[in-house]
Protein backbone atom coordinates (compact mmCIF):
# COMPACT_ATOMS: atom_id res chain seq x y z
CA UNK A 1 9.04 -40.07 -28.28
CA UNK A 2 6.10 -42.63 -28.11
CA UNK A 3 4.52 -43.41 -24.87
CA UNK A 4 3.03 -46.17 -26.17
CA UNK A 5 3.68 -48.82 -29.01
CA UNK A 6 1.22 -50.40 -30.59
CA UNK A 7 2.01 -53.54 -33.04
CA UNK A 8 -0.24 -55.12 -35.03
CA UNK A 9 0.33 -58.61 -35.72
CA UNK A 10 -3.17 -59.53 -36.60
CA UNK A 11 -2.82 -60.13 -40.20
CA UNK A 12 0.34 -61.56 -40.35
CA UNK A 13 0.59 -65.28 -41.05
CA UNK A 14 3.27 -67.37 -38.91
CA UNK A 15 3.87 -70.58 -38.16
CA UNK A 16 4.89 -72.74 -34.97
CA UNK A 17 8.09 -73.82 -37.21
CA UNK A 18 11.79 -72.07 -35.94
CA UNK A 19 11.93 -69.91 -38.57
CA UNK A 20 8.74 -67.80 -37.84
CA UNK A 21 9.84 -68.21 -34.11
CA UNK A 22 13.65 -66.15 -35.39
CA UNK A 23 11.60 -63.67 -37.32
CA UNK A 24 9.21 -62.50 -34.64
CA UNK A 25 11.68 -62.48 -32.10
CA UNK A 26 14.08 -60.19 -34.76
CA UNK A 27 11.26 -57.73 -35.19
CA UNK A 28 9.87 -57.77 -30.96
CA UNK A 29 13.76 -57.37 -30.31
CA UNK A 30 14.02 -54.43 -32.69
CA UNK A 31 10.88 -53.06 -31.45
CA UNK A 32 12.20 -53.19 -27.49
CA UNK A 33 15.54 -51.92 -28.73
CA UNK A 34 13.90 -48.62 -30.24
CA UNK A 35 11.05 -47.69 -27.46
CA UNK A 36 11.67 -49.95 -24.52
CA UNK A 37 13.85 -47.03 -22.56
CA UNK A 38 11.21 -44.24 -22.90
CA UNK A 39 7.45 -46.31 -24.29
CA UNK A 40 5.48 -47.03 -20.83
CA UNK A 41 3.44 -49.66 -22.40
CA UNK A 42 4.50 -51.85 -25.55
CA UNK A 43 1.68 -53.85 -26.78
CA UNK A 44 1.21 -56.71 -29.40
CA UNK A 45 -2.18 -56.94 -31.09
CA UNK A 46 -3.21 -60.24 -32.80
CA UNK A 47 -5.80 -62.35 -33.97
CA UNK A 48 -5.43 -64.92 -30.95
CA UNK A 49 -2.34 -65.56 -29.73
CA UNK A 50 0.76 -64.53 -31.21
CA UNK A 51 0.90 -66.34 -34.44
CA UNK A 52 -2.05 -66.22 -37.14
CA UNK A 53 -2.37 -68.73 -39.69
CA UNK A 54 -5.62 -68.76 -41.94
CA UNK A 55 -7.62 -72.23 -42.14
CA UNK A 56 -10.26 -72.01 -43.88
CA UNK A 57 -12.86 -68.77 -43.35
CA UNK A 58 -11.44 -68.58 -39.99
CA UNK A 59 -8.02 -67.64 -38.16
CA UNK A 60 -6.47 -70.20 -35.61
CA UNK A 61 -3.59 -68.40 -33.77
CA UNK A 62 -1.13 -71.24 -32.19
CA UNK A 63 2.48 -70.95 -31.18
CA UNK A 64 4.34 -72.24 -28.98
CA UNK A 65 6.50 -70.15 -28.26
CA UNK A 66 10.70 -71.11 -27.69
CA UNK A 67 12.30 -70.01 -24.36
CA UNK A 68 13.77 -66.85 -25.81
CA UNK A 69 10.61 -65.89 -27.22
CA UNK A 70 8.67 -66.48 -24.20
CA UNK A 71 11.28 -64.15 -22.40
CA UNK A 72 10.82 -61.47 -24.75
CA UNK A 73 6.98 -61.52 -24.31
CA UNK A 74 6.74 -60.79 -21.16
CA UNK A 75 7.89 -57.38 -21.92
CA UNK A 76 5.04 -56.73 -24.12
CA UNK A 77 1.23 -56.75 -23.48
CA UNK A 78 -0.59 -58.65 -25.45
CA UNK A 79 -4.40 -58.45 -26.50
CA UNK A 80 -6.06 -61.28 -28.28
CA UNK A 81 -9.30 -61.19 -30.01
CA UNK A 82 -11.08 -61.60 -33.46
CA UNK A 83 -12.30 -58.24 -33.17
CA UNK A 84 -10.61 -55.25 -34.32
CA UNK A 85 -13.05 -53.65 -32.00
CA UNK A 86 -12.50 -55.16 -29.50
CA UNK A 87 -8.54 -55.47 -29.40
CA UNK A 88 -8.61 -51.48 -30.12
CA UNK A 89 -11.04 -50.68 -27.34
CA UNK A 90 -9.05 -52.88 -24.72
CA UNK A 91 -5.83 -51.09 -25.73
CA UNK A 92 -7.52 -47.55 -25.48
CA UNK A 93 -8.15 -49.03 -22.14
CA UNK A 94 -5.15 -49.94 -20.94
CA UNK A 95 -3.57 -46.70 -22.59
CA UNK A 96 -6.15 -44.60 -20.73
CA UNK A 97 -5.70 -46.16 -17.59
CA UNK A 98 -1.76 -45.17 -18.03
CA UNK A 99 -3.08 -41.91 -18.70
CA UNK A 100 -0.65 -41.66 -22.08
CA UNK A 101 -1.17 -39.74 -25.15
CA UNK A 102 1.02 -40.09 -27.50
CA UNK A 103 0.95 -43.52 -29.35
CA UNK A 104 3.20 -44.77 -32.25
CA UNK A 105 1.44 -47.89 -34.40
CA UNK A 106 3.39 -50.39 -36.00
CA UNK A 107 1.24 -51.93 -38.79
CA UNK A 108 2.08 -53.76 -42.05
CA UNK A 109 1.79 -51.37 -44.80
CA UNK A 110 -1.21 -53.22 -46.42
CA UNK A 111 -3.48 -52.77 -43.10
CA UNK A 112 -2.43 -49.23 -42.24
CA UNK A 113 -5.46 -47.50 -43.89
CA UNK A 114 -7.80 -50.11 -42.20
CA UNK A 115 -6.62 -49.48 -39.10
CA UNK A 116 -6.32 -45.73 -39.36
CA UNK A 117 -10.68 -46.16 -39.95
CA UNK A 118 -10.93 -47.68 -36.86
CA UNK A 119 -8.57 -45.59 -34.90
CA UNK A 120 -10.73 -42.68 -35.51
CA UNK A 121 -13.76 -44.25 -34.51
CA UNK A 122 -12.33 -45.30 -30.95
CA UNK A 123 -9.99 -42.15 -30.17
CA UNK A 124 -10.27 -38.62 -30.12
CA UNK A 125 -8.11 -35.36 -30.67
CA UNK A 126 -6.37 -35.89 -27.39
CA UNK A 127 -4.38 -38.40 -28.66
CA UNK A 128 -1.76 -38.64 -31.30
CA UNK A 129 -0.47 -41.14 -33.39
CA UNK A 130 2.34 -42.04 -35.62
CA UNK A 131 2.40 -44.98 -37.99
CA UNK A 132 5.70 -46.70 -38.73
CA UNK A 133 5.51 -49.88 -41.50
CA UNK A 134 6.28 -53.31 -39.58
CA UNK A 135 8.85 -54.92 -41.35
CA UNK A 136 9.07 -58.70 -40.83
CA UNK A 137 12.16 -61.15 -42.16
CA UNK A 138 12.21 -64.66 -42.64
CA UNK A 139 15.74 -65.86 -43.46
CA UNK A 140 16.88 -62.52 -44.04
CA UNK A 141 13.93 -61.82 -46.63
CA UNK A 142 11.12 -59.77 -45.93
CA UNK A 143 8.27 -61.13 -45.21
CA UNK A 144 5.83 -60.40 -48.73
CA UNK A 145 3.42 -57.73 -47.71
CA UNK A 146 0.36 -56.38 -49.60
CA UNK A 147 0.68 -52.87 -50.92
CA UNK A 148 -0.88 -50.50 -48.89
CA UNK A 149 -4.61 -49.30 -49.41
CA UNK A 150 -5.21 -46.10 -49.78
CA UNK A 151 -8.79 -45.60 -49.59
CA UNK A 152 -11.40 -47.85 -48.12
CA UNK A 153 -14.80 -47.98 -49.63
CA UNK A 154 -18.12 -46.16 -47.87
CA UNK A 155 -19.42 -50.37 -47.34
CA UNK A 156 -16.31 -51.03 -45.32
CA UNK A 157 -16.44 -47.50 -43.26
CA UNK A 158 -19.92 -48.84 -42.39
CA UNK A 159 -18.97 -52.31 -41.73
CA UNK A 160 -16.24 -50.60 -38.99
CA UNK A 161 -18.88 -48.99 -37.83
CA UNK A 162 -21.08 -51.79 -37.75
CA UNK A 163 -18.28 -53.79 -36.20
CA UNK A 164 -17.64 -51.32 -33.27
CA UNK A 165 -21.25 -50.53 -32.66
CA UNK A 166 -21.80 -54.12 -32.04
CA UNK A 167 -19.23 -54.35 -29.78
CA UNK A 168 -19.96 -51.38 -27.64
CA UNK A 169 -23.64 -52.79 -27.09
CA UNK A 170 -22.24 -56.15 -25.95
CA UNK A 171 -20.45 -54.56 -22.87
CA UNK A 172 -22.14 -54.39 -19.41
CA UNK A 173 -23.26 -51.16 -17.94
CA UNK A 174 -21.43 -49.60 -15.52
CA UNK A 175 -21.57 -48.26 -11.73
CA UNK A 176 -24.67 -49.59 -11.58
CA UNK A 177 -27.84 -49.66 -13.68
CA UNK A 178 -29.31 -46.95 -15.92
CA UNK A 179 -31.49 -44.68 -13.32
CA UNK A 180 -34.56 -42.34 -14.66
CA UNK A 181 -35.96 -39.89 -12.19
CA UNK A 182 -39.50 -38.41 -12.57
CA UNK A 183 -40.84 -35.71 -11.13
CA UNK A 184 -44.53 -35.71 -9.87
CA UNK A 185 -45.12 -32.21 -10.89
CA UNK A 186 -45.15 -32.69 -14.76
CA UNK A 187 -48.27 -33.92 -16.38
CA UNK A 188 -48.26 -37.34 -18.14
CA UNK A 189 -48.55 -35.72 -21.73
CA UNK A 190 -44.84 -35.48 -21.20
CA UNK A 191 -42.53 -38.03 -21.44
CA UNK A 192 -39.63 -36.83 -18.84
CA UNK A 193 -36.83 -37.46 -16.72
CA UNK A 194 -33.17 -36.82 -15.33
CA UNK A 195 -30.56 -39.05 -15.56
CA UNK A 196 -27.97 -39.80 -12.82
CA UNK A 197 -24.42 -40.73 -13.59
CA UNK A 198 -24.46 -44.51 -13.44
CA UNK A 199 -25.79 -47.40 -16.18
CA UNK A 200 -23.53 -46.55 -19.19
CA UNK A 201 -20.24 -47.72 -20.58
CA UNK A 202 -18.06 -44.85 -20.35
CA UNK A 203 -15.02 -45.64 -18.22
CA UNK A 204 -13.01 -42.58 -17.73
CA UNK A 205 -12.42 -42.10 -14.35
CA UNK A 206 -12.88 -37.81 -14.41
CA UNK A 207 -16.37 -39.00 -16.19
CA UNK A 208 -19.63 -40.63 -15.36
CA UNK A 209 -20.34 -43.99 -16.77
CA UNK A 210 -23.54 -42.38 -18.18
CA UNK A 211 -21.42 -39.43 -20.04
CA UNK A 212 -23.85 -38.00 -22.67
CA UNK A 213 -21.29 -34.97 -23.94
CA UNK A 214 -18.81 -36.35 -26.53
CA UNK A 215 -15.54 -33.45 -27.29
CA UNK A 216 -13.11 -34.25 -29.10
CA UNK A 217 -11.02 -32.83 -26.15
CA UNK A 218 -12.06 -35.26 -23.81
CA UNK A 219 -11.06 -39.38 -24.01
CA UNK A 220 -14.67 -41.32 -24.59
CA UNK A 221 -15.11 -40.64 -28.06
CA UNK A 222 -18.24 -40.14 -29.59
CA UNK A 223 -19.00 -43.78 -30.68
CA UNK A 224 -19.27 -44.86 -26.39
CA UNK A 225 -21.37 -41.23 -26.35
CA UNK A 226 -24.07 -42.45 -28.88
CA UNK A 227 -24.03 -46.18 -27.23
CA UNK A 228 -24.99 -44.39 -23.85
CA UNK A 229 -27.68 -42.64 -25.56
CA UNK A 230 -29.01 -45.05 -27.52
CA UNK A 231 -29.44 -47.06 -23.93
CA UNK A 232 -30.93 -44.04 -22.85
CA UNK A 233 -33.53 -44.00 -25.44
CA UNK A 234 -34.47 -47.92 -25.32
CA UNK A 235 -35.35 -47.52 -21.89
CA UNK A 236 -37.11 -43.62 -22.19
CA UNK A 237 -38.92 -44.93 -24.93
CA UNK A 238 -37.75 -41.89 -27.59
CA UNK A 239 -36.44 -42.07 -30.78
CA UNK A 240 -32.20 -40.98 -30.77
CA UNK A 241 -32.90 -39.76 -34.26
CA UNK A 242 -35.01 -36.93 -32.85
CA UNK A 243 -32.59 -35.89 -29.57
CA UNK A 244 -31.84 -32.65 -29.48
CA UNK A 245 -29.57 -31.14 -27.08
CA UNK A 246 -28.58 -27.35 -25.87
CA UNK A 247 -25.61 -26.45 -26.79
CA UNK A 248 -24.02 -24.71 -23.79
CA UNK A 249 -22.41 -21.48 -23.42
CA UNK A 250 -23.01 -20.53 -19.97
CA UNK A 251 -25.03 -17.37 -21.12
CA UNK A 252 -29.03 -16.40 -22.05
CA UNK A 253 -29.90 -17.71 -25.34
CA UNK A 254 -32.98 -19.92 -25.84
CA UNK A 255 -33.52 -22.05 -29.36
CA UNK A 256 -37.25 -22.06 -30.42
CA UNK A 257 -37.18 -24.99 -31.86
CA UNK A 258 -39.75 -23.52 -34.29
CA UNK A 259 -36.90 -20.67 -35.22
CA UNK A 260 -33.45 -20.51 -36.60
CA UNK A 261 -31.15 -22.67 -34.49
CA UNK A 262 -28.83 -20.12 -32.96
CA UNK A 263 -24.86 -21.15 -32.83
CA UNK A 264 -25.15 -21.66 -29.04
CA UNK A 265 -27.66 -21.83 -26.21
CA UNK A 266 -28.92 -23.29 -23.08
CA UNK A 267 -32.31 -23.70 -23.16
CA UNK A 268 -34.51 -25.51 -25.74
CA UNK A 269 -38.35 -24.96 -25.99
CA UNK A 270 -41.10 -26.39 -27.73
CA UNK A 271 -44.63 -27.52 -28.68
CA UNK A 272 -43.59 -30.01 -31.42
CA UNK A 273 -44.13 -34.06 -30.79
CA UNK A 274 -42.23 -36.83 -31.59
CA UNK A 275 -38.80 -34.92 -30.59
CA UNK A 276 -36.81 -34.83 -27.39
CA UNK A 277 -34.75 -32.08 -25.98
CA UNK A 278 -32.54 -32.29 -23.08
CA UNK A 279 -30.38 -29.93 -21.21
CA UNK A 280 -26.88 -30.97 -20.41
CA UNK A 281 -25.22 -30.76 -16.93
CA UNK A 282 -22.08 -31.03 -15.10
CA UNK A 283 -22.20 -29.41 -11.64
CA UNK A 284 -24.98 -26.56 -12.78
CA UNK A 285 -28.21 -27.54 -12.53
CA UNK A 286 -30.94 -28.99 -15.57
CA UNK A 287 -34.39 -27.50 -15.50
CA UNK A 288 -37.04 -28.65 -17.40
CA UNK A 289 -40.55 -26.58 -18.05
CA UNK A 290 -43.78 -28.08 -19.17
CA UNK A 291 -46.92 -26.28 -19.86
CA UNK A 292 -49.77 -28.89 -20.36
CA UNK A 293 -52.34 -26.43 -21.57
CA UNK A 294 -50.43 -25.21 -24.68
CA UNK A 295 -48.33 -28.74 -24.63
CA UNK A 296 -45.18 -26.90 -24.91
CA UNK A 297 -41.94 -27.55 -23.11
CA UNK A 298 -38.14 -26.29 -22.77
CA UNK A 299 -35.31 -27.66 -20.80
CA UNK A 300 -32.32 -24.94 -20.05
CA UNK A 301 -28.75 -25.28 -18.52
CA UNK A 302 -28.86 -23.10 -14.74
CA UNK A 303 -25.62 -21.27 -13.92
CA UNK A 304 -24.70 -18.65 -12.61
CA UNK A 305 -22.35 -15.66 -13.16
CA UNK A 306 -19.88 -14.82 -10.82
């Protein structure tokens, strides 16, 4: 069973009149019939408000809604906004903040596929979904739907992208601002630095705000990853493009950058310029090495066995 249900108004096209009013109270009473015992957060997604009638290139959302309607709402969480991105990311929010999992989508057939795109921009393995048509009546008909799209086209996967990334760099940073340290000890040739937990957008609360490991077992997905990074490299002054990190497996193997990238390792080294190499840490401890007379450098990942 669901913990949460998700329904996605925000293509649908009502009306203030009673009619639209009957139908969206049918299908919100269906909804809290099915999942309102066991879902710990029902949630409406829509353009505005609840209703979403097209004028001209843009969408204006009115309704006013009748007492029974207004009732019914309260049980329900709704998020309004003319971003996907935006509405999806507030959700994952709220869903996160629940700590829930396991998520069932209601979605008219025509925007499932659309919706799917952006869902696996903003989520990660650790949730799980379940998509169940919306079906909408008005006078006992239902409500004409488009057919369902099955692919989307490489332009609208980067549009979503587009979309999101825009929306991720809007949002303020996070326990404070982004923090470089420098150490006095490294010569100028190299640009350096360690981060500290606080100037980024990641929200989850086992997490710093400034989380620069994305897993697919973990909640901040990749997208909120790169966002931190890419704040990380406006302010460094290095190019993401060329950011290499170790990847960590708590044993002795160091990638010559100049070599055959092993599978795993945690330490990086060096004498190439233009790139960036950075060793990852949670509560081990990041070293970095710089030798100015051969301008080479490594970072490596410092455990210990026990």
């Amino acid at each position: 069973m669901a913990e949460a249900v998700l329904i996605d108004f925000f293509g649908l096209k009502f009306n203030s009149q009673k009619n639209s009013h009957q139908a969206l109270l049918k299908t919100l009473n269906a909804v809290r019939y099915h999942h309102a015992a066991k879902a710990k957060f029902l949630c409406i997604m829509c353009c505005n408000n609840i209703s979403c009638e097209r004028n001209g290139a843009h969408n204006n959302c009115e309704l006013e809604a009748s007492n029974g309607l207004s009732t019914l709402l309260r049980e329900f969480e709704t998020v309004s906004n003319p971003s996907m991105a935006a509405s999806l990311y507030t959700i994952k929010q709220k869903i996160d903040e629940k700590n829930l999992s396991s998520i069932k989508v209601i979605v008219p057939m025509h925007r499932k596929t659309l919706l799917k795109a952006f869902i696996d921009q903003l989520f990660t393995n650790v949730y799980s979904f379940e998509f169940e048509d919306l079906q909408v009546t008005l006078r006992g008909v239902p409500l004409k739907q488009s057919t369902e799209i099955d692919m989307i086209t490489a332009q609208e996967v980067e549009a979503i992208q587009n979309e999101i990334q825009t929306y991720l760099r809007s949002l303020p940073a996070l326990k404070g601002e982004l923090t470089i340290i420098t150490s006095p000890l490294i010569s100028d040739i190299f640009l350096h630095g360690f981060t500290t937990r606080t100037g980024g957008i990641s929200y989850i609360p086992t997490l710093s705000s400034f989380n620069l490991f994305s897993s697919s077992k973990r909640r901040d997905p990749k997208v909120v990853v790169q966002e931190n990074l890419r704040r990380l490299g406006n302010a460094a002054g290095f190019n993401v493009e060329k950011f290499y990190r170790i990847k960590t497996d708590h044993a002795s193997d160091v990638w010559i950058m100049e070599r055959k990238e092993p599978e795993s390792y945690d330490g990086i080294t060096t004498n190439q310029r233009g790139v960036t190499i950075a060793a990852l840490a949670a509560d081990c401890i990041p070293i970095v090495f710089a030798d100015p007379v051969r301008k080479a450098c490594g970072v490596a990942h410092s455990g210990k066995y026990t």
